[in-house]
C-alpha atoms as a PDB file:
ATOM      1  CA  UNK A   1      -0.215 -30.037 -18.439  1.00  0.00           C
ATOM      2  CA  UNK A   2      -0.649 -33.537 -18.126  1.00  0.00           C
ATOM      3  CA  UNK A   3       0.937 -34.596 -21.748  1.00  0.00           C
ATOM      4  CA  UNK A   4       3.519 -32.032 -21.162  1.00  0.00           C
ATOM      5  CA  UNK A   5       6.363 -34.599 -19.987  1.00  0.00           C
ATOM      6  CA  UNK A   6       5.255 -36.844 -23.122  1.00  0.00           C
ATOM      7  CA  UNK A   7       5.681 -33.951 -25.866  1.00  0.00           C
ATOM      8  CA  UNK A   8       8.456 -32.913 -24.587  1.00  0.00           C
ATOM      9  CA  UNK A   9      10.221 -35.880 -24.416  1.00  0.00           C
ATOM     10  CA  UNK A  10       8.893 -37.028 -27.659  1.00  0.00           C
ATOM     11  CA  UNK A  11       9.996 -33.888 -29.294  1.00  0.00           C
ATOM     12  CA  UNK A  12      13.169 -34.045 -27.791  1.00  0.00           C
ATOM     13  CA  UNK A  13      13.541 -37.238 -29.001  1.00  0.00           C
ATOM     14  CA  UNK A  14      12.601 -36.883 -32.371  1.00  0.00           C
ATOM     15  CA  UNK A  15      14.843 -33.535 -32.706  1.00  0.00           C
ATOM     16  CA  UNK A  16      18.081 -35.708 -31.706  1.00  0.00           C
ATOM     17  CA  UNK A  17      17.215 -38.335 -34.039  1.00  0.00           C
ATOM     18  CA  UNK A  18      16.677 -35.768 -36.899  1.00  0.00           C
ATOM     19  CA  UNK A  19      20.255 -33.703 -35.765  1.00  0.00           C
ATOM     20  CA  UNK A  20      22.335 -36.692 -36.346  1.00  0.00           C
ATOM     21  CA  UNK A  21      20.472 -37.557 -39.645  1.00  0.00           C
ATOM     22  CA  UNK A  22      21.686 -34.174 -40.726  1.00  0.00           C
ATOM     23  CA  UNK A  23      24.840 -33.674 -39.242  1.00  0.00           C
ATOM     24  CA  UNK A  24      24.031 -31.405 -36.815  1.00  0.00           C
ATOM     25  CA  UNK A  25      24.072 -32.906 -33.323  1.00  0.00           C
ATOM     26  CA  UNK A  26      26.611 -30.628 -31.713  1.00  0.00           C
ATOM     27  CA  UNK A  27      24.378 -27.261 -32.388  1.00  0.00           C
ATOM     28  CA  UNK A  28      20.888 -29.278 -31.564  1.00  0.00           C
ATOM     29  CA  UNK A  29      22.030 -30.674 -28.277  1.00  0.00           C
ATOM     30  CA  UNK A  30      23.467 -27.131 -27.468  1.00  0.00           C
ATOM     31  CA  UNK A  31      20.004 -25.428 -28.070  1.00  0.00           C
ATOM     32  CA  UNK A  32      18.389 -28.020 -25.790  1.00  0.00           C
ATOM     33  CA  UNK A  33      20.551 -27.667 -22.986  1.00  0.00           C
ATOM     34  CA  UNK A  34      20.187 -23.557 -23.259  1.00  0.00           C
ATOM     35  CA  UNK A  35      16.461 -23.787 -24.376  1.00  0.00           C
ATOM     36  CA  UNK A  36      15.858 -26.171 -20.923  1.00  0.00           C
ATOM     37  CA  UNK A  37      18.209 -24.306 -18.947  1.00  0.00           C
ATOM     38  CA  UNK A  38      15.804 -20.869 -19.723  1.00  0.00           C
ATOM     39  CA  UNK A  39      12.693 -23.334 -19.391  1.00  0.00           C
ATOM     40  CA  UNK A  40      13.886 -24.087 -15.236  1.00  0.00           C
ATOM     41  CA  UNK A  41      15.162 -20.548 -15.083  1.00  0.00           C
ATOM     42  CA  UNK A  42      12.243 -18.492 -16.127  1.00  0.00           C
ATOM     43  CA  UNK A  43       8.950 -20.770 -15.715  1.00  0.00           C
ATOM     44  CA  UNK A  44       6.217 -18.815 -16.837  1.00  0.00           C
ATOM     45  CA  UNK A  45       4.355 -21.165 -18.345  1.00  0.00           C
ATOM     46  CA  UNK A  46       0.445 -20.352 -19.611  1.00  0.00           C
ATOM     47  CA  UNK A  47      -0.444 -23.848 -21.202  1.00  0.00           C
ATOM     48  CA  UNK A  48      -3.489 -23.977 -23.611  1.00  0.00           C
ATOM     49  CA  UNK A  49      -6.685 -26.012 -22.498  1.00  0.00           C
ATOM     50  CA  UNK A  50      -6.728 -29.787 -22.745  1.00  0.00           C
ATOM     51  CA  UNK A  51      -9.617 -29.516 -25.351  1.00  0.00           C
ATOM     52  CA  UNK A  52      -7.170 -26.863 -27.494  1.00  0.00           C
ATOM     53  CA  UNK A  53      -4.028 -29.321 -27.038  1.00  0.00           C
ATOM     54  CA  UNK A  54      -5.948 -32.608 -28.040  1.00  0.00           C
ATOM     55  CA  UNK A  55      -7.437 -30.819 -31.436  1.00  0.00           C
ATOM     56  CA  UNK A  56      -4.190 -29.275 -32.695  1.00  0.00           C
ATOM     57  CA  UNK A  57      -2.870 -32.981 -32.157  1.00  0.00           C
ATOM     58  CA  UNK A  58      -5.945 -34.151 -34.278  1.00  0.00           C
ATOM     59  CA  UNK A  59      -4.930 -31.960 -37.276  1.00  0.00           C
ATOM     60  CA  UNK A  60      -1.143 -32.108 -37.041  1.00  0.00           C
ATOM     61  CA  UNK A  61      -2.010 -35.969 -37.474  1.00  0.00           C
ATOM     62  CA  UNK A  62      -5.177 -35.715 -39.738  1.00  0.00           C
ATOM     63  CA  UNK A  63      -4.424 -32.956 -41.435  1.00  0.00           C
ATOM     64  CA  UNK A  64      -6.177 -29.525 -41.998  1.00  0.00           C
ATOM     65  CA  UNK A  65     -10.110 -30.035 -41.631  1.00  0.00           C
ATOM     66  CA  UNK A  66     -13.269 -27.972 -42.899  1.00  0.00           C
ATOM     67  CA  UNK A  67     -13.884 -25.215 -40.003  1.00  0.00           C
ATOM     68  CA  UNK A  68     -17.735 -27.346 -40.452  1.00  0.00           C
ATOM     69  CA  UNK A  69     -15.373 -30.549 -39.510  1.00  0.00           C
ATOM     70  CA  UNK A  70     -14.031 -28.793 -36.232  1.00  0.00           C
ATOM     71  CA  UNK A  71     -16.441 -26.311 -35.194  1.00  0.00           C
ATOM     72  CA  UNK A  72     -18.823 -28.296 -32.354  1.00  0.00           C
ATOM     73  CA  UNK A  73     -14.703 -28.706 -30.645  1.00  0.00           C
ATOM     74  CA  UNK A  74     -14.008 -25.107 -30.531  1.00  0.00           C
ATOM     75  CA  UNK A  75     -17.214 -24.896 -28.566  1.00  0.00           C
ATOM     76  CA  UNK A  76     -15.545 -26.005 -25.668  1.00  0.00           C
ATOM     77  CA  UNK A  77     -12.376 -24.155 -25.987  1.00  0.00           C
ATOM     78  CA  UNK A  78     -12.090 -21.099 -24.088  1.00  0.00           C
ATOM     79  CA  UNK A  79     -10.353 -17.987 -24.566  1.00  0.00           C
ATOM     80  CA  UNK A  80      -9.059 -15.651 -22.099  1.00  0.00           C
END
């Protein structure tokens, strides 16, 4: 939860930037104002661990890994 309000304003950000590179503005702003819009309306949010969030940041950055590479992180990631 904490880096919620960060990603999502970074990947808001980034989205709008890309839509006007292509041309498509009109239909990308529309999608965020409905996909927000269902976000407020229907909250029913189940956010993964920090320790999940921080290591699928590490690879989208890094780039896929040897399971050997990761492993001693998934230690501490729980699933419910």
């Amino acid at each position: 939860m904490p880096y919620f309000p960060v990603h999502l304003l970074g990947t808001t950000l980034n989205g709008v930037c890309f839509s006007f590179k292509v041309r498509r503005a009109v239909s990308m702003i529309r999608g965020l104002v409905s996909g927000y819009l269902t976000g407020m309306l229907e909250w029913e949010r189940k956010p993964v661990s920090i320790d999940s969030y921080r290591l699928h940041r590490m690879l989208k950055k890094r780039g896929p890994k040897m399971l050997k590479e990761v492993e001693p992180r998934l230690e501490s990631i729980r699933i419910d």
